[in-house]
C-alpha atoms as a PDB file:
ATOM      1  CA  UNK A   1      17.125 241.059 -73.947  1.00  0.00           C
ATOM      2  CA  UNK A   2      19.816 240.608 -70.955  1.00  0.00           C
ATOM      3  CA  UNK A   3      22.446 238.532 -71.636  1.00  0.00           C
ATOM      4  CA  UNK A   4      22.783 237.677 -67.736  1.00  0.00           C
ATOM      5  CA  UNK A   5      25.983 237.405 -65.657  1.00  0.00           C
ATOM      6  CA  UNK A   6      27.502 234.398 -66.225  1.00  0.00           C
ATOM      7  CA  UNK A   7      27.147 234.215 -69.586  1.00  0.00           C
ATOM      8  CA  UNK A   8      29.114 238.003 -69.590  1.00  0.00           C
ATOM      9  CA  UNK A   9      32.086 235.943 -67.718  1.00  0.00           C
ATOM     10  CA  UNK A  10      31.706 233.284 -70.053  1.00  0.00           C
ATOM     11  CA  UNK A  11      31.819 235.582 -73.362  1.00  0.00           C
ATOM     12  CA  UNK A  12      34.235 237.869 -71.969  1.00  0.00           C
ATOM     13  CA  UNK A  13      36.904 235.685 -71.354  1.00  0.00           C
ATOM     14  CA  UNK A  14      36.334 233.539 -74.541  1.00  0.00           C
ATOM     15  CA  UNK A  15      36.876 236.795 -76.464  1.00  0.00           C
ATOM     16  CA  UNK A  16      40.205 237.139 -74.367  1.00  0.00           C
ATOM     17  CA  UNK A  17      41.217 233.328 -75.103  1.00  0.00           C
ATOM     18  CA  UNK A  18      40.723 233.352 -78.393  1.00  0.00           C
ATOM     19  CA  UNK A  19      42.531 236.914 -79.240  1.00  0.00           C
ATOM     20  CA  UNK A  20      45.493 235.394 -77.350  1.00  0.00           C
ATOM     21  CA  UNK A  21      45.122 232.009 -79.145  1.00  0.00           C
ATOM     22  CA  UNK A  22      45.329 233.086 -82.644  1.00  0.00           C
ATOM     23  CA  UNK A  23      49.238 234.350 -82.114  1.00  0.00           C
ATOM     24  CA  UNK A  24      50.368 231.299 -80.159  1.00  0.00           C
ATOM     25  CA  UNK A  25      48.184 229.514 -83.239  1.00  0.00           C
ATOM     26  CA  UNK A  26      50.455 231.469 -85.760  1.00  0.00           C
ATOM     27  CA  UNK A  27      53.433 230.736 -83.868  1.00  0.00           C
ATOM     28  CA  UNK A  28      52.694 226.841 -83.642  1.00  0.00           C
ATOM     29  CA  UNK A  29      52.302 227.114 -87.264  1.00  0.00           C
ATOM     30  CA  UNK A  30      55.713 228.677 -88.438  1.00  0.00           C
ATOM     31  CA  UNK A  31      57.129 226.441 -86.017  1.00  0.00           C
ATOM     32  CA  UNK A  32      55.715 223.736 -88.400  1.00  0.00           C
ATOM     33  CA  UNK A  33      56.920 225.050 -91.743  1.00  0.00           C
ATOM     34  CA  UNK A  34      53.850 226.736 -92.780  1.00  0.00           C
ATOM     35  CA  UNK A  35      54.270 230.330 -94.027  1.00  0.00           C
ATOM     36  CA  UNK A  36      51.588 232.527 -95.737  1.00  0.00           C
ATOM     37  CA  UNK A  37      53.956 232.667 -98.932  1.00  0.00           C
ATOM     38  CA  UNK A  38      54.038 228.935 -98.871  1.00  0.00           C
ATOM     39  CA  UNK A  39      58.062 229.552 -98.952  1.00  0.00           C
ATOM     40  CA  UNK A  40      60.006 228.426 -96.504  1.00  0.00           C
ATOM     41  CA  UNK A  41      60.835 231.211 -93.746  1.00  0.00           C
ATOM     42  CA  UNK A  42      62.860 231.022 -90.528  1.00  0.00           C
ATOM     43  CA  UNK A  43      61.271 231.166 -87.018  1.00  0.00           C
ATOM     44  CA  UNK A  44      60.211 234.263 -85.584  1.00  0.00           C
ATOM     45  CA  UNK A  45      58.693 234.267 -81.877  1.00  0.00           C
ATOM     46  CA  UNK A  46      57.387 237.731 -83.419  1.00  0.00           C
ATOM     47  CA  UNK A  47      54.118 236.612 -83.649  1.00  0.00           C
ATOM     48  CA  UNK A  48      54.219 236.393 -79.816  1.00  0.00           C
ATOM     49  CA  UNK A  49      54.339 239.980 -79.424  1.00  0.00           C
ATOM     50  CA  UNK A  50      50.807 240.325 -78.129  1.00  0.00           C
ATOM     51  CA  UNK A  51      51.489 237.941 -75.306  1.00  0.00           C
ATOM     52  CA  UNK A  52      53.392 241.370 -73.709  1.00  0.00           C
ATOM     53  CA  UNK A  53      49.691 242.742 -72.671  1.00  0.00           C
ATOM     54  CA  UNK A  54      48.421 239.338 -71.639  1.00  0.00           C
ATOM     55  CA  UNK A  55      48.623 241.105 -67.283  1.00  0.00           C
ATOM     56  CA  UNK A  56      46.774 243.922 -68.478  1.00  0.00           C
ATOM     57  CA  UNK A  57      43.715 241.389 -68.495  1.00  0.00           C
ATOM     58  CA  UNK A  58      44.118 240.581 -65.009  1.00  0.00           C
ATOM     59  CA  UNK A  59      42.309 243.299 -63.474  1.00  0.00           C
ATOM     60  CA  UNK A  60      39.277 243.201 -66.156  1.00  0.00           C
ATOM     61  CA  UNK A  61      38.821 239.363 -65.653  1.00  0.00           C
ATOM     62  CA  UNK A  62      38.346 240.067 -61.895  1.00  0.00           C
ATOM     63  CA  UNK A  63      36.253 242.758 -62.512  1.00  0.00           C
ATOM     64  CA  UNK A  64      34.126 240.980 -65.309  1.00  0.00           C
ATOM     65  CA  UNK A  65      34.332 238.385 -62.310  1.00  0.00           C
ATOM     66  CA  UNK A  66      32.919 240.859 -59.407  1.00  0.00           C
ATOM     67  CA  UNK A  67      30.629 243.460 -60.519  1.00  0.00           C
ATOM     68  CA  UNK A  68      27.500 243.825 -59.059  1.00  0.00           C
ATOM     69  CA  UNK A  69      25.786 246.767 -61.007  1.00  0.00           C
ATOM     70  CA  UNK A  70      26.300 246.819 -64.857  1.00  0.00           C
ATOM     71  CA  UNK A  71      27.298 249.990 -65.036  1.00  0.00           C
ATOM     72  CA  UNK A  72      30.562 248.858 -63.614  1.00  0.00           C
ATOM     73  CA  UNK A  73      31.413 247.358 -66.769  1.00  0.00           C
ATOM     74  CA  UNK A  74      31.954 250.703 -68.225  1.00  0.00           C
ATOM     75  CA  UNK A  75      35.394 251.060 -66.589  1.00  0.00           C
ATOM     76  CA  UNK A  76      35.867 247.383 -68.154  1.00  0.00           C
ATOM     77  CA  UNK A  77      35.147 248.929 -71.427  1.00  0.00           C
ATOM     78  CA  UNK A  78      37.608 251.523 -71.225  1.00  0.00           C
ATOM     79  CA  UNK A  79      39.949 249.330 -70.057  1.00  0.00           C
ATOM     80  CA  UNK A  80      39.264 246.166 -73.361  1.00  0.00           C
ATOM     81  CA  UNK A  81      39.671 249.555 -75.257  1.00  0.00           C
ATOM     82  CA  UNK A  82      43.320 250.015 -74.205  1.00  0.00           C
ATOM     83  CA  UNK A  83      43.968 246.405 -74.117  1.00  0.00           C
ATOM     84  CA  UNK A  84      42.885 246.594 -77.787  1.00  0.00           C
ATOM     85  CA  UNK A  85      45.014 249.535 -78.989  1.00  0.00           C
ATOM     86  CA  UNK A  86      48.125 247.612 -77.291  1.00  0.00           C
ATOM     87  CA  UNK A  87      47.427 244.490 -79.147  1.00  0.00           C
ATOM     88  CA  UNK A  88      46.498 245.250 -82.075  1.00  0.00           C
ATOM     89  CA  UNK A  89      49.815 247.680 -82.378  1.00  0.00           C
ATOM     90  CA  UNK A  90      51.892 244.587 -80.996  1.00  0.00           C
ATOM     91  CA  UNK A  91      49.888 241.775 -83.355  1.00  0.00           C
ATOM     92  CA  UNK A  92      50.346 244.309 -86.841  1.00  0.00           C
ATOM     93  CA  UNK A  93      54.402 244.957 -85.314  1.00  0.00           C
ATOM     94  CA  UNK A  94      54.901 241.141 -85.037  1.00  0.00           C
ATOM     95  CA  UNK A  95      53.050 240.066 -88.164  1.00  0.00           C
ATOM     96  CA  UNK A  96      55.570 243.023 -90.476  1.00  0.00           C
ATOM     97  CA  UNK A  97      58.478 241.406 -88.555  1.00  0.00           C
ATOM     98  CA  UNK A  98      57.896 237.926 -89.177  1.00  0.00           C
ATOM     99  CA  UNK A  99      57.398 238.736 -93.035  1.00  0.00           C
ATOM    100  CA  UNK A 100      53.478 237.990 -92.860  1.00  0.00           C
ATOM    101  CA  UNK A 101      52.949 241.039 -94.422  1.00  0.00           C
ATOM    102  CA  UNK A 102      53.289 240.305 -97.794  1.00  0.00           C
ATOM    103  CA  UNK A 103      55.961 243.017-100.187  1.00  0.00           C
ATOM    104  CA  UNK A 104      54.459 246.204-101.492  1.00  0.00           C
ATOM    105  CA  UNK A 105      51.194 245.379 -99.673  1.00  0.00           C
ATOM    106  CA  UNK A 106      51.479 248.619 -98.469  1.00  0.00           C
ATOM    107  CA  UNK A 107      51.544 250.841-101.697  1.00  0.00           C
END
């Protein structure tokens, strides 16, 4: 089964949208008083930290956008896979700095 062209657009920059939705939704929502703990917390833009990568998807959009064989899309796949590492680093780093994380999670 192909999935066709357009509908690759379409589903590759959903996927994008929504990664960089959940932060801003995060942020939106300690900016409203709720905090995983249910405590009250102070701001942190921390949750934002993703949003640092958000040029890196620039250049796969437009490719995404332009290819003509779909074996181009394998240099797009290399590419999400960086994009990836960098966000997900940036999105764990922001959630342990905002106090998401919850104490001794980690042991």
């Amino acid at each position: 089964m192909q999935v066709g062209r357009r509908r690759t657009q379409a589903e590759y920059g959903a996927l994008l949208g929504v990664a960089y939705f959940v932060p801003a939704l995060l942020f939106l929502a300690f900016l409203g008083g709720w905090t995983p703990s249910g405590r009250g917390a102070p701001l942190t833009p921390f949750v934002l930290l993703p949003l640092v990568t958000l040029p890196m998807t620039s250049a796969l959009l437009a490719k995404v956008r332009s290819f003509e064989e779909p074996r181009e899309l394998n240099r797009v796949l290399a590419g999400t896979a960086r994009l990836s590492l960098a966000f997900g680093l940036l999105f764990g780093l922001g959630l342990a700095l905002s106090g998401f994380v919850p104490a001794g999670s980690g042991s």
